[in-house]
Protein backbone atom coordinates (compact mmCIF):
# COMPACT_ATOMS: atom_id res chain seq x y z
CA UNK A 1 9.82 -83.87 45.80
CA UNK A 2 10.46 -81.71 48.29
CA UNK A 3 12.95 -81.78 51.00
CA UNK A 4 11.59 -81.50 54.88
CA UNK A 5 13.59 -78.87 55.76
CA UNK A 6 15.18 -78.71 59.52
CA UNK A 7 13.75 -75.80 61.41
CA UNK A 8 14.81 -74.04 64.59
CA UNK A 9 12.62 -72.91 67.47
CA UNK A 10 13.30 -69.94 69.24
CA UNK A 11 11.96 -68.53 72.58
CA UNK A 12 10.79 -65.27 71.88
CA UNK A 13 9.27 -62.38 74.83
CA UNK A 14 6.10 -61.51 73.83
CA UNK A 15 6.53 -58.13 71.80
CA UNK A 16 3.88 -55.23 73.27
CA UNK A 17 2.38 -52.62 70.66
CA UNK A 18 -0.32 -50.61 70.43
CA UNK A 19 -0.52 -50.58 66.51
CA UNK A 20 -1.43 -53.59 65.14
CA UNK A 21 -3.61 -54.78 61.96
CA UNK A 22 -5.64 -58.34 62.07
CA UNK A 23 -6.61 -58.82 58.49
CA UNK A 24 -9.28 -61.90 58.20
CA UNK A 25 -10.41 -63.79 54.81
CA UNK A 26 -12.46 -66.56 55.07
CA UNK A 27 -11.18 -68.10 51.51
CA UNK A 28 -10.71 -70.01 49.16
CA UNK A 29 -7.44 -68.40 48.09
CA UNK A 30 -5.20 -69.97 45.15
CA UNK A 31 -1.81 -68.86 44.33
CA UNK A 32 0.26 -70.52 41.88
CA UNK A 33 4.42 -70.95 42.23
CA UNK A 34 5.62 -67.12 43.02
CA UNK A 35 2.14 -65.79 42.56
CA UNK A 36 1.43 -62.80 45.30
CA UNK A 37 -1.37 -60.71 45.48
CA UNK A 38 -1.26 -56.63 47.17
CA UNK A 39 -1.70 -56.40 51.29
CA UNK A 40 -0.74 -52.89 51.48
CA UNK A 41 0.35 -50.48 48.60
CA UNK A 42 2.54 -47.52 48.47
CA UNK A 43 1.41 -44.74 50.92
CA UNK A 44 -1.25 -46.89 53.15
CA UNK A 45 1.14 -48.20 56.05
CA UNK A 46 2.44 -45.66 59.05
CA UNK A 47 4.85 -47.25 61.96
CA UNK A 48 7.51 -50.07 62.55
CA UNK A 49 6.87 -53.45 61.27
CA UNK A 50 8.36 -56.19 64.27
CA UNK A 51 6.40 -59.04 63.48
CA UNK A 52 4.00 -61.05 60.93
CA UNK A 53 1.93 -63.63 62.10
CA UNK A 54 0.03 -65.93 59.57
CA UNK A 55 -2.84 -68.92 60.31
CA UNK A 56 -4.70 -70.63 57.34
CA UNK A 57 -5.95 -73.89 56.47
CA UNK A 58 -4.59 -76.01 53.43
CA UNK A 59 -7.48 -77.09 51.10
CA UNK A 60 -5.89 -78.00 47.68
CA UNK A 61 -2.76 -78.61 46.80
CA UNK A 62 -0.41 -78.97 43.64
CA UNK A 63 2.81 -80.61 43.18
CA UNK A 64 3.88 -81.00 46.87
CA UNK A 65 2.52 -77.34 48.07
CA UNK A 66 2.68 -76.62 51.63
CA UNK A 67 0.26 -75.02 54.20
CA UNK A 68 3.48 -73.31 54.95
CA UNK A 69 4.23 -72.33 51.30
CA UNK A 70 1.41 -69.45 51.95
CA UNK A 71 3.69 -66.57 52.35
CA UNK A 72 3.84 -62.58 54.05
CA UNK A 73 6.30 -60.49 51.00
CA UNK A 74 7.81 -56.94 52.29
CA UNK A 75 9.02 -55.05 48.99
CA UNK A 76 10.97 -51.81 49.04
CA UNK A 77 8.24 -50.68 46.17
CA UNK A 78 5.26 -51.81 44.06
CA UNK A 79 7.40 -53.50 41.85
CA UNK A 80 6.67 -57.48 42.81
CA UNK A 81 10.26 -59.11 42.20
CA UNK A 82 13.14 -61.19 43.83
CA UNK A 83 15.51 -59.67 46.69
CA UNK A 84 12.59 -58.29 48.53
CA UNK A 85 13.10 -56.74 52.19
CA UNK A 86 11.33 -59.70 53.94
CA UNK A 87 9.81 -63.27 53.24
CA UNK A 88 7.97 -65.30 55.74
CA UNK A 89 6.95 -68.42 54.54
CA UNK A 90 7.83 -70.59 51.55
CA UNK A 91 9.80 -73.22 50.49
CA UNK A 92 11.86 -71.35 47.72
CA UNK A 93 14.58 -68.88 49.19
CA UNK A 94 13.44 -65.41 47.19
CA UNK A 95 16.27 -63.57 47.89
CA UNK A 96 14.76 -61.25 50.39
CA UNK A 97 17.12 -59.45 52.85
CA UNK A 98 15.15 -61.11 55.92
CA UNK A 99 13.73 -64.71 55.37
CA UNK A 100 11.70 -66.91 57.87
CA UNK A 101 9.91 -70.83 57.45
CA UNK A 102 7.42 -70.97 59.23
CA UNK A 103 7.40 -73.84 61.61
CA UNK A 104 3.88 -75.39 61.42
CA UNK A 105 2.37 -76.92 58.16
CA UNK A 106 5.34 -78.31 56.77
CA UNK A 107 3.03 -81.02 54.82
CA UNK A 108 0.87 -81.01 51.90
CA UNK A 109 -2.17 -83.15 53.61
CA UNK A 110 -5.35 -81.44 53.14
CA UNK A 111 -6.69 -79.99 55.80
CA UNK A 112 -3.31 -78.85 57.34
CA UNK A 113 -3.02 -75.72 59.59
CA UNK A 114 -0.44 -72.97 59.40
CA UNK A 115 -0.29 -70.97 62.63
CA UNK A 116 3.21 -68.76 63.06
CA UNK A 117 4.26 -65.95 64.24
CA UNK A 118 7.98 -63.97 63.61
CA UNK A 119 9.54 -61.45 64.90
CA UNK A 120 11.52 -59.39 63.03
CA UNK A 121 15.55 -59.16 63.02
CA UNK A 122 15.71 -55.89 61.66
CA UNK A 123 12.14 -54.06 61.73
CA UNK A 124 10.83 -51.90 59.16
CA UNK A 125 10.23 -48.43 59.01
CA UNK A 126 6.90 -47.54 57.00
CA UNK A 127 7.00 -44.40 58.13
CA UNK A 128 10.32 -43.33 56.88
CA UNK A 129 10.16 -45.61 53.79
CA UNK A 130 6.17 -44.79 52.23
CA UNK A 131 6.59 -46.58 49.53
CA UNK A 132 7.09 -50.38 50.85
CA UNK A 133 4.20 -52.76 50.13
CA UNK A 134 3.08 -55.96 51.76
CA UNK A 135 1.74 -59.30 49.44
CA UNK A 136 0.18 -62.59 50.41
CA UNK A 137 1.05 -65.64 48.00
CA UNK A 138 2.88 -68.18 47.27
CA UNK A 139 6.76 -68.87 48.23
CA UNK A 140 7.32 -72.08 46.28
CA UNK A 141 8.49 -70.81 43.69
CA UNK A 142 8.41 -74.50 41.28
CA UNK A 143 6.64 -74.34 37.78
CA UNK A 144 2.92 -76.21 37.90
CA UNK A 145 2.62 -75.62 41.80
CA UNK A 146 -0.39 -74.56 42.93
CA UNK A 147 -1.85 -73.99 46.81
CA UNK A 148 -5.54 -73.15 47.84
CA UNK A 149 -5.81 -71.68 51.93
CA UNK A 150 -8.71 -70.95 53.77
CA UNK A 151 -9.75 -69.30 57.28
CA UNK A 152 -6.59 -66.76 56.71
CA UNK A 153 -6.01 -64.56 59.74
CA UNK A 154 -2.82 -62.28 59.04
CA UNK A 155 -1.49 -60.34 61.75
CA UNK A 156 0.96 -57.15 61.22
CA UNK A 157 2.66 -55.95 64.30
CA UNK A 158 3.69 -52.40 64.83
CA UNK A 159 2.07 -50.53 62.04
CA UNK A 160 -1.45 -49.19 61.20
CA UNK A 161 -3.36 -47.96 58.27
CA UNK A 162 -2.51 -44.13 57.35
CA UNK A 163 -6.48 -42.81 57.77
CA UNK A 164 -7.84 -42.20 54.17
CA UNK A 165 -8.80 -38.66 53.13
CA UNK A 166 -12.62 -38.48 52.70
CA UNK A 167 -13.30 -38.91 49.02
CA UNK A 168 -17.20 -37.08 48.42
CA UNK A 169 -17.61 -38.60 45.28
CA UNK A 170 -16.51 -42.16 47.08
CA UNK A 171 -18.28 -41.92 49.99
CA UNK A 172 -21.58 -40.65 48.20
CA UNK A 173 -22.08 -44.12 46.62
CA UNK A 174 -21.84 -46.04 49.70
CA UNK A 175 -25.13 -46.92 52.42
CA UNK A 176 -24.42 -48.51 55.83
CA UNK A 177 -27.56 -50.05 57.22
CA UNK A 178 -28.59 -50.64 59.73
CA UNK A 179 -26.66 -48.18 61.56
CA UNK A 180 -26.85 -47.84 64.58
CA UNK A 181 -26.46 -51.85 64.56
CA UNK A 182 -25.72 -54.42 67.22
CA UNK A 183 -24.80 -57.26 65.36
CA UNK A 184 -24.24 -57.28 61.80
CA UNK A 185 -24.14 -53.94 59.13
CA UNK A 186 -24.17 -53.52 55.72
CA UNK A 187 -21.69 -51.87 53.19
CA UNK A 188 -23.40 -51.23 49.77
CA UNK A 189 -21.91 -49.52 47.16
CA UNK A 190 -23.01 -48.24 43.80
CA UNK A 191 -20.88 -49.92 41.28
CA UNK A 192 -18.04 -49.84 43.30
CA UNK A 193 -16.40 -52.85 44.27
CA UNK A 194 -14.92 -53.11 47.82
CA UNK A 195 -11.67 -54.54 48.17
CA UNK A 196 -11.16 -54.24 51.54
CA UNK A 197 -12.59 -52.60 54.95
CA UNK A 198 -10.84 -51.32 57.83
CA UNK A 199 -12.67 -50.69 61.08
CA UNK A 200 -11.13 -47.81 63.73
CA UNK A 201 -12.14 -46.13 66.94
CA UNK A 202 -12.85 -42.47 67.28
CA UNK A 203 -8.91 -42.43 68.10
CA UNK A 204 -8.05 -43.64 64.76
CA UNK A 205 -6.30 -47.05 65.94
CA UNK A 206 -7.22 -50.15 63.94
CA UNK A 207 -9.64 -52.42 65.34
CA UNK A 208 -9.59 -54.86 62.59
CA UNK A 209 -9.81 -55.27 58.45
CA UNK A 210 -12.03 -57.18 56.24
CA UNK A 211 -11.45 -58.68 52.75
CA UNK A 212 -13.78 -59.92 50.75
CA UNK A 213 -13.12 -63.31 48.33
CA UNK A 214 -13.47 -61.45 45.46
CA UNK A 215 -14.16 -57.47 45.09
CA UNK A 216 -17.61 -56.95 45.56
CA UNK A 217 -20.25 -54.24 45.53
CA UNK A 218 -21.59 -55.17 49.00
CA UNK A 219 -20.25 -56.44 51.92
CA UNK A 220 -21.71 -57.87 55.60
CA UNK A 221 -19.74 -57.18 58.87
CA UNK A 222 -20.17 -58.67 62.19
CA UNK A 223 -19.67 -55.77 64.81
CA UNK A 224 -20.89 -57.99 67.47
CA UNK A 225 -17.88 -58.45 69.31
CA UNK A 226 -17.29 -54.57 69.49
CA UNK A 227 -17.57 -52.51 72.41
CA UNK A 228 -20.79 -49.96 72.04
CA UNK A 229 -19.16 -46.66 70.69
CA UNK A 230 -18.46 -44.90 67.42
CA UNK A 231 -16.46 -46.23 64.98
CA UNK A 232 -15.36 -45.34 61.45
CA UNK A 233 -15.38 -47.55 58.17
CA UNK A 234 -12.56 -47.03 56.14
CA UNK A 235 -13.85 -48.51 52.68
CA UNK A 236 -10.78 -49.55 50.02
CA UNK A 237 -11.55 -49.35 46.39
CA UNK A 238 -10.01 -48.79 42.74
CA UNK A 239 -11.66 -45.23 43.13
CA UNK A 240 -10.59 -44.59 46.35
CA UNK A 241 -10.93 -44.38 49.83
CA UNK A 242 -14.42 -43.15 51.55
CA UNK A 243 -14.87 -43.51 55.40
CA UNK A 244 -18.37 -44.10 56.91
CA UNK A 245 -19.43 -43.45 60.61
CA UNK A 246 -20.33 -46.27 62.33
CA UNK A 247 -22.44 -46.39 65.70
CA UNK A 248 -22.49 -49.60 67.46
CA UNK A 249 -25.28 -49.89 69.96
C-alpha cells in the first residue's frame, strides 16, 4: 500500500503572463503505471514555462492510484523515459531534474478532485530548447496500476503554441459551420481525425485548446463565452496543421 506522503505548502505571489495555454478534456482518461500520452511535441511550444497547473476528477482506480498520480512530464526530447526535466504529480520519483506532489487528491476514493498549481524552480526555455515535449499520464509508476480522470483542465504558464503554417491540402478538407456563429461551431473534416484545436485572436495569443476523447473526424466548440471578433482555428492532426477563420458574432 501506499505511503501518505508529508507535503509542504508554500505561499507563492501570483505569477503574471501574458502567454498562457488552458487545455480542457472532458474524459474518461486511463493511464496505466508510467503510461503518458503527447501534450506538446517537438517544435509546437514558443516561451518560458513557470508554472503547470492540473484539476481532474478521479473515476476509477487500480491498486491504490491517486487523483494526484495524474501527472504534467517535461522531456528534453520525444523520447518518453526516466530523468526527465520536470514531473508534477505522481507517487513514484521519475528521476526528473524538477519534481513536485501535488497537494490535493492524495486518496484513491472515487470521485476525488485534483486541483494544483506549481511554480517552477528553474523555468524552461521552449524557445531556446525546440525540441522539449510535454505528456499527461500516470506517475505511479507500480506494475497492475491503473487510474481513470475526468473534467481535466491543464494549465501551462508562460508559453504559447508556435502558429502552424497553413497546410492547403489540410485545410481543404476541413468545413466550419456555422460561421459566423454565436454559440456553438462545427469542425468537420474529411477523413482526418482531429487531435486537438487551438483557438487565437487576430494577435495570435492563445485563447484556449480543445481535445477530443479520442481523435475524431468532427468536433463541436462552444465559442459562447468569447468576445465578438475574429478568431483563428488552429486544427492538429497526423497530416498536419490547417488554420480556419473564425468570426464570432
Amino acid at each position: 500500500m501506499k505511503k501518505t506522503l508529508l507535503l509542504l505548502s508554500f505561499f507563492l505571489a501570483p505569477f503574471s503572463s501574458k502567454s498562457q495555454i488552458v487545455l480542457n478534456a472532458p474524459g474518461p482518461i486511463t493511464y496505466t503505471e508510467f503510461q503518458f500520452g503527447p501534450l506538446y511535441s517537438d517544435n509546437e511550444l514558443q516561451g518560458t514555462l513557470t508554472a503547470v497547473a492540473l484539476q481532474a476528477t478521479l473515476s476509477a482506480s487500480v491498486n491504490f492510484t491517486y487523483a494526484n498520480d495524474l501527472s504534467i512530464y517535461v522531456t528534453p526530447n520525444s523520447t518518453l523515459d526516466l530523468n526527465g526535466l520536470l514531473q508534477a504529480g505522481g507517487f513514484s520519483d521519475l528521476g526528473a531534474s524538477e519534481r513536485h506532489e501535488w497537494t490535493s487528491g492524495n486518496t484513491d476514493v472515487i470521485g476525488t478532485v485534483l486541483n494544483d498549481t506549481y511554480t517552477l524552480i528553474t523555468p524552461l526555455d521552449f524557445t531556446a530548447n525546440p525540441t522539449y515535449n510535454i505528456w499527461l499520464g500516470n506517475g505511479y509508476n507500480d506494475a497492475g496500476t491503473s487510474g481513470t480522470w475526468t473534467d481535466l483542465t491543464i494549465t501551462l504558464t508562460g508559453v504559447s503554441e508556435i502558429p502552424a503554417s497553413n497546410d492547403d491540402f489540410v485545410a481543404s478538407t476541413f468545413n466550419i459551420y456555422p460561421n459566423p456563429s454565436s454559440s456553438l461551431v462545427t469542425i468537420s473534416g474529411n477523413n482526418m481525425p482531429i487531435r486537438k484545436v487551438g483557438i487565437t485572436d487576430i494577435n495570435g495569443r492563445a485563447i484556449r485548446t480543445e481535445i477530443p476523447n479520442i481523435a475524431t473526424n468532427e468536433m463541436t466548440l462552444d465559442i459562447s463565452s468569447l468576445n465578438s471578433g475574429v478568431y483563428f482555428l488552429v486544427i492538429d492532426t497526423e497530416q498536419g496543421n490547417a488554420v480556419k477563420k473564425l468570426v464570432k458574432n
